[in-house]
Protein backbone atom coordinates (compact mmCIF):
# COMPACT_ATOMS: atom_id res chain seq x y z
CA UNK A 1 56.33 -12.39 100.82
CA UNK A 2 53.93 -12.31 98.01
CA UNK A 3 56.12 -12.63 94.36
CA UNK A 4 54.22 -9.09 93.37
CA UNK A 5 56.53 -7.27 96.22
CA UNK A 6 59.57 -9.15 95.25
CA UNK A 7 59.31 -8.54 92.40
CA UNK A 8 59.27 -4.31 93.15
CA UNK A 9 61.78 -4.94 95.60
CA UNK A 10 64.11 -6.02 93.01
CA UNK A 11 63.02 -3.10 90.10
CA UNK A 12 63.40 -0.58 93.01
CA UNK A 13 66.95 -1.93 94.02
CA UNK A 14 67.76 -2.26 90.28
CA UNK A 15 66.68 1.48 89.87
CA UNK A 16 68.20 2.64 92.59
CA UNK A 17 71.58 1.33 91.41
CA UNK A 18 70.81 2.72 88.09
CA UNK A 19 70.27 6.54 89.44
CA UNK A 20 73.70 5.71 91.55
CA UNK A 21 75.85 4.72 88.74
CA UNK A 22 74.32 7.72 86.35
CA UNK A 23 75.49 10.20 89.39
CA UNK A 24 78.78 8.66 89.96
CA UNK A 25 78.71 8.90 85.86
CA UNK A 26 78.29 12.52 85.82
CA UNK A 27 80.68 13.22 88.85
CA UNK A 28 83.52 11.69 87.03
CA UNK A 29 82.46 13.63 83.77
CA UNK A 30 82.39 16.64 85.51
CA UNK A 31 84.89 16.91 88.03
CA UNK A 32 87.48 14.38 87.66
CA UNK A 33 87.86 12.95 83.84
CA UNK A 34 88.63 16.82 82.60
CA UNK A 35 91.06 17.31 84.95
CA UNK A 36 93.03 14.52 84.00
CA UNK A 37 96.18 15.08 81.95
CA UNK A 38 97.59 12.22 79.56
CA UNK A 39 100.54 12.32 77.39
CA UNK A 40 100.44 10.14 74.36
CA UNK A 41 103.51 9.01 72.51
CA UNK A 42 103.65 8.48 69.04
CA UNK A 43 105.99 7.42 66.31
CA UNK A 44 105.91 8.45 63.11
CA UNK A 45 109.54 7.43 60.72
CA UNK A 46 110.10 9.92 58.01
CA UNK A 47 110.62 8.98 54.30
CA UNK A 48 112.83 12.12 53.55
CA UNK A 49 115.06 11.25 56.39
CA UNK A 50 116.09 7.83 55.90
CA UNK A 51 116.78 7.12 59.41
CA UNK A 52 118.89 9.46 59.74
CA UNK A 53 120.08 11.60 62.90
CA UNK A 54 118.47 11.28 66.44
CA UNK A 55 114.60 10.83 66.71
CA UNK A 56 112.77 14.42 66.64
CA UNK A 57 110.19 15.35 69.87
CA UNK A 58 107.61 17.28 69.36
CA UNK A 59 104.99 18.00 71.27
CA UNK A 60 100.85 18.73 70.00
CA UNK A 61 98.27 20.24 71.94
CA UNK A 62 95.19 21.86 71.16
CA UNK A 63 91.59 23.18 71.68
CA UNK A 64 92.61 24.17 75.40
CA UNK A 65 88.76 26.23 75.70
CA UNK A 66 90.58 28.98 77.88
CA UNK A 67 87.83 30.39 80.37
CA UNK A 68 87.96 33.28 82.66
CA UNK A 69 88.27 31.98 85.70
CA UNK A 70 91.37 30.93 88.27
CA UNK A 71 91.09 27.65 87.80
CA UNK A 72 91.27 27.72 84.07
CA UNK A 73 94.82 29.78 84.50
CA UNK A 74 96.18 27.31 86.83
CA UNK A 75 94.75 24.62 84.37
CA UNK A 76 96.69 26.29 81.45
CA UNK A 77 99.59 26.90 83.85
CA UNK A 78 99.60 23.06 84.58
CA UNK A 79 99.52 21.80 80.83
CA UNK A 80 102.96 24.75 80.09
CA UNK A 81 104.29 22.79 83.03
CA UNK A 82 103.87 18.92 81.65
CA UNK A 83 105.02 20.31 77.90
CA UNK A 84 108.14 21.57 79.41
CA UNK A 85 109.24 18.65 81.15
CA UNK A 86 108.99 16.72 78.07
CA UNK A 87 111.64 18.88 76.81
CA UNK A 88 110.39 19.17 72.91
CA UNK A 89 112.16 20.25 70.16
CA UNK A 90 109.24 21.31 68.50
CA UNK A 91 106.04 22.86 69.80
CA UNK A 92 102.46 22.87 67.93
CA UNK A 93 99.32 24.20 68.89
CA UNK A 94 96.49 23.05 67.03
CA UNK A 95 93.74 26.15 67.98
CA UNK A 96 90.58 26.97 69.81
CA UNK A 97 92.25 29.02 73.12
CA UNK A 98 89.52 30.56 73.43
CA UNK A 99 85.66 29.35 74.84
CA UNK A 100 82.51 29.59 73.19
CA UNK A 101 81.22 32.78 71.65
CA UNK A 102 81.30 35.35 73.91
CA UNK A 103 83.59 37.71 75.79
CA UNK A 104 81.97 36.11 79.00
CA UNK A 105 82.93 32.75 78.62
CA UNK A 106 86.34 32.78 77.34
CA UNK A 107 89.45 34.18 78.70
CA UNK A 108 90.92 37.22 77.22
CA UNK A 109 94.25 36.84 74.95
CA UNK A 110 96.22 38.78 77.07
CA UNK A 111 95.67 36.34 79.97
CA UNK A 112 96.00 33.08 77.90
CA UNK A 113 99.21 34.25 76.07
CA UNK A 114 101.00 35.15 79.72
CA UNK A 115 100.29 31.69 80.19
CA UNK A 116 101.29 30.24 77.20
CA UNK A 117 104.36 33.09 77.58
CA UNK A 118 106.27 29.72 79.16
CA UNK A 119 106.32 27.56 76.12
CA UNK A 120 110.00 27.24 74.61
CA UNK A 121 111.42 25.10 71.94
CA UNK A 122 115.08 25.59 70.44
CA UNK A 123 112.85 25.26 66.71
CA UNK A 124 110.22 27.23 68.39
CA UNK A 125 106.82 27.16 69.51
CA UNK A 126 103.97 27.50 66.02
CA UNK A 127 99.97 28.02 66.15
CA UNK A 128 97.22 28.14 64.04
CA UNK A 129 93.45 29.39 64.43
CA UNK A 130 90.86 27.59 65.75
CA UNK A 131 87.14 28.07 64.89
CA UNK A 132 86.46 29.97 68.66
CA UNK A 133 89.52 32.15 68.41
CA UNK A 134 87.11 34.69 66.50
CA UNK A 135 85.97 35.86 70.71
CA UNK A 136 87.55 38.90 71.01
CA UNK A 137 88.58 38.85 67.19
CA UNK A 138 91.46 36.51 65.55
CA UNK A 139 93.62 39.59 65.41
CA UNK A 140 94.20 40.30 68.74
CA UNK A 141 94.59 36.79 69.60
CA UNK A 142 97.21 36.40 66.48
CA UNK A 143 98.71 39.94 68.51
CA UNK A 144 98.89 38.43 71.82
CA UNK A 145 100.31 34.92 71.05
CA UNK A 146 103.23 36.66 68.57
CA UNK A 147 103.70 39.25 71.45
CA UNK A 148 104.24 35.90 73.90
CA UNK A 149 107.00 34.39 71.37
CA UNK A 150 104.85 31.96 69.19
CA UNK A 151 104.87 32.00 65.67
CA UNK A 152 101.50 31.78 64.12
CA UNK A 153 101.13 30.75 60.61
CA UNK A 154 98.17 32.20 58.31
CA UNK A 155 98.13 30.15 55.31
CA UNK A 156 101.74 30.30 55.11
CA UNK A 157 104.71 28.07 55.90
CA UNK A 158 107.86 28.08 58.15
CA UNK A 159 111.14 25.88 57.29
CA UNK A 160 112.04 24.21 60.58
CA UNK A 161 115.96 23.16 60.77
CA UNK A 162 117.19 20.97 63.28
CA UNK A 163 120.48 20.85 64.94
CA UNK A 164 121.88 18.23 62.36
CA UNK A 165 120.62 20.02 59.76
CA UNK A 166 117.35 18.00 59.09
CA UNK A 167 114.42 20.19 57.40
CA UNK A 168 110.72 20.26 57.88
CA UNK A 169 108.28 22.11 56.09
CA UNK A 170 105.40 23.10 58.21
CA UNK A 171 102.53 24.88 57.13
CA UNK A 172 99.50 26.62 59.13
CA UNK A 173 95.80 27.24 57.56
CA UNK A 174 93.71 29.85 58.89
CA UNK A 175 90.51 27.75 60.22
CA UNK A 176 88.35 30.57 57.56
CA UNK A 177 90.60 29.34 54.95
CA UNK A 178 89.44 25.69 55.50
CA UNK A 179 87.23 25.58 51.94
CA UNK A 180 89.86 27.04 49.76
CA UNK A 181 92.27 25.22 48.10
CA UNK A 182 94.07 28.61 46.33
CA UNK A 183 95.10 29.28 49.94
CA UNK A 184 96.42 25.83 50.88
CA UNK A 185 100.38 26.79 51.29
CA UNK A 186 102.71 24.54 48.54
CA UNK A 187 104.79 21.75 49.29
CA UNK A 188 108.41 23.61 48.69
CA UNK A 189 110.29 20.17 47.61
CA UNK A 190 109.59 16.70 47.85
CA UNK A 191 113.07 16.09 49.15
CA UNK A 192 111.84 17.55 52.50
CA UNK A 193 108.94 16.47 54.92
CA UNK A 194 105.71 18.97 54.73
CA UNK A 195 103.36 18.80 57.53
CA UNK A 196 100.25 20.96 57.55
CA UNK A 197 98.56 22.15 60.46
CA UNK A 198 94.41 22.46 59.73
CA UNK A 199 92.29 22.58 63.23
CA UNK A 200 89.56 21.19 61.45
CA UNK A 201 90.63 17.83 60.28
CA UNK A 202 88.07 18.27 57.21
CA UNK A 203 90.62 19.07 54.83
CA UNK A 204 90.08 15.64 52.11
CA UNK A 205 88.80 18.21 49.47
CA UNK A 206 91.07 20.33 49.45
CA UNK A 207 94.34 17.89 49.39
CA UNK A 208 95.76 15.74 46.87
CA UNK A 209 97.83 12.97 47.63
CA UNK A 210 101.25 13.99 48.34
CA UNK A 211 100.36 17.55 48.86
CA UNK A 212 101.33 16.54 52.74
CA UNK A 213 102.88 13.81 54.59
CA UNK A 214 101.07 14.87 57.56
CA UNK A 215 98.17 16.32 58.03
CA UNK A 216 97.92 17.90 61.99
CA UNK A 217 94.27 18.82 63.49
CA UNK A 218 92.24 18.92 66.60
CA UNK A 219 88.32 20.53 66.99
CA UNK A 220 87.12 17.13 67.37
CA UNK A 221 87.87 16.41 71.10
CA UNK A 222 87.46 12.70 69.95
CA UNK A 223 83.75 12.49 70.44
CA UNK A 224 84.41 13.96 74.17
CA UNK A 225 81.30 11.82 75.62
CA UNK A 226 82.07 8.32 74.17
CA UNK A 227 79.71 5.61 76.20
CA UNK A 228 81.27 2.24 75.62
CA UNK A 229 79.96 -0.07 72.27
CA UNK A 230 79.31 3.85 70.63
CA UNK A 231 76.20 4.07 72.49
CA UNK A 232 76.73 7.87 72.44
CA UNK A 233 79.20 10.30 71.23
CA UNK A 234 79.40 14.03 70.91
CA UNK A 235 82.08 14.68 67.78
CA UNK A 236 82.52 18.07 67.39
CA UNK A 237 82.79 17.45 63.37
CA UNK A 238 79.63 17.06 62.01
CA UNK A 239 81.11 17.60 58.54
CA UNK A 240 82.61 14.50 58.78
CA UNK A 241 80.50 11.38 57.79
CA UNK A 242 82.63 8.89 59.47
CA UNK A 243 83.92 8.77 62.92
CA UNK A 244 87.62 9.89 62.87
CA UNK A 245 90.25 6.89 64.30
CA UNK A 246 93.09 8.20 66.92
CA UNK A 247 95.45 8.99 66.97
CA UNK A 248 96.32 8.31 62.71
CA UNK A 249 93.05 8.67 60.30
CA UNK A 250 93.51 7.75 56.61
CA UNK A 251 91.01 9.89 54.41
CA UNK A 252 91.43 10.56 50.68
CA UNK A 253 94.62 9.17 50.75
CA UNK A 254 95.95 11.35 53.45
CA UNK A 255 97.34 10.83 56.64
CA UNK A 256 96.37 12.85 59.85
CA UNK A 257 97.45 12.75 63.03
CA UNK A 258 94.80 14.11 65.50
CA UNK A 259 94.33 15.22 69.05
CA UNK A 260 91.65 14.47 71.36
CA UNK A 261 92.52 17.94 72.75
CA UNK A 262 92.48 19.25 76.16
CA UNK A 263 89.51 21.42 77.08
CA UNK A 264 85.86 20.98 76.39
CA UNK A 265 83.27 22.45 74.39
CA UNK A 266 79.46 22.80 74.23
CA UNK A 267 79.27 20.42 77.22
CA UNK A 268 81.48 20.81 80.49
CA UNK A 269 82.23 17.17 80.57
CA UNK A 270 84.58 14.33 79.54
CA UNK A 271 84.12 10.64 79.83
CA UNK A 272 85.65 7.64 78.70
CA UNK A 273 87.79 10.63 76.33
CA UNK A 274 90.45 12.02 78.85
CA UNK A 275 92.49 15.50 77.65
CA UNK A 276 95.95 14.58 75.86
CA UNK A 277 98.80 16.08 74.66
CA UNK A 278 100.61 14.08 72.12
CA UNK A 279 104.39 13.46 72.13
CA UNK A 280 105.54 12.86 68.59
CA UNK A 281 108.85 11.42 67.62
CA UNK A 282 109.95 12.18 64.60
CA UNK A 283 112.58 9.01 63.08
């Protein structure tokens, strides 16, 4: 066989196996990586505390990217499900329910909050806006979530007690509120642990250090499409310079905590960048 053929023999096989991997690539991205469902435990130990009292669970979750269709509800249905059994104390969600910018692509806030109706937490169950919850307008989303027994904070803070008697401050920023700092809610007392909820973890010029312990976002989906060695990653922050670490970030002296979240956004597709749900113990 003349070395001319072998050697097309071998750049056809190699091509082939190329095309073969990309569509196996895709398939996963599409149908199966999305559909996954991991819970991530984290630790975080409380100055104000002292080590004090039985460790805190409470459960994140956020930029769910609600759409209209049956699967999407039993989707939704699935995730109530998996926060449930972890039995929280403590229930956040971080924003974006709703999909894209039309009343087409997203599912309607009556539907998602009858989901989300099963959420229960003896502290309660808190949200915040997302940058998509303006489909169908933020107020009837606000409407439907309060009307399904979640408290939603609009630059404005709730004091959480626990059963021994523990406080913690948490505070909620309306995603339109994200670029001023007159709106940022106060910490009430140093004495007790303040932990902000911001979807949009681009909050460095707003804070000063101490301001929050912690500060809890989503909106990235933590790049989404991440090819090993960074090749390639969509991050759905492009106000951000740097690529965010997860689950902790340090920036301007803060600390956040954020979510790789659980729908998608732009593009239908997750790899290497499965959907989570984080399981926080507070110590």
């Amino acid at each position: 066989m003349p070395f001319s053929v072998r050697i097309l023999r071998l750049f056809g096989t190699l091509l082939l196996g190329v095309c073969a991997l990309g569509v196996a690539g895709i398939t996963w991205a599409y149908l199966i990586e999305p559909n996954l469902l991991f819970v991530r435990k984290v630790d975080y130990r409380v100055p104000q505390w002292n080590g004090r009292g039985k460790p805190v669970k409470v459960v994140i979750a956020g930029d769910l990217h609600l759409m209209p269709t049956a699967f999407d509800e039993v989707r939704a249905l699935r995730y109530v499900r998996r926060i449930m059994q972890l039995q929280p104390d403590l229930i956040l969600l971080v924003g974006d329910y709703a999909r894209g910018a039309s009343r087409n692509a997203s599912m309607s806030p009556a539907a998602a909050a009858r989901l989300l109706r099963g959420l229960a937490a003896p502290c309660g169950v808190f949200a915040i806006q997302g940058n998509h919850d303006f489909t169908f307008g933020w107020n009837n989303w606000r409407k439907e979530l309060t009307r399904a027994g979640i408290t939603v904070l609009e630059d404005q803070s709730a004091l959480v007690t626990f059963k021994d008697g523990r406080q913690l401050q948490l505070s909620g920023m309306l995603d339109t509120s994200r670029n001023s700092k007159k709106r940022l809610p106060k910490r009430q007392s140093p004495d007790i642990p303040h932990f902000l909820l911001s979807h949009r973890p681009e909050a460095d010029h707003m804070l000063s250090h101490g301001d929050a312990d912690i500060v809890i976002s989503g909106h990235t989906h933590g790049g989404q499409i991440r090819l090993p060695f960074n090749l390639l990653w969509f991050e759905a922050s492009p106000e951000h310079a740097q690529p965010y670490t997860y689950p902790w970030h340090i920036s301007g002296g803060n600390t956040y905590l954020i979510t790789k979240g659980l729908g998608t956004s732009t593009l239908p597709l997750r790899f290497n960048c499965p959907p989570e749900i984080y399981l926080l113990e507070l110590h």
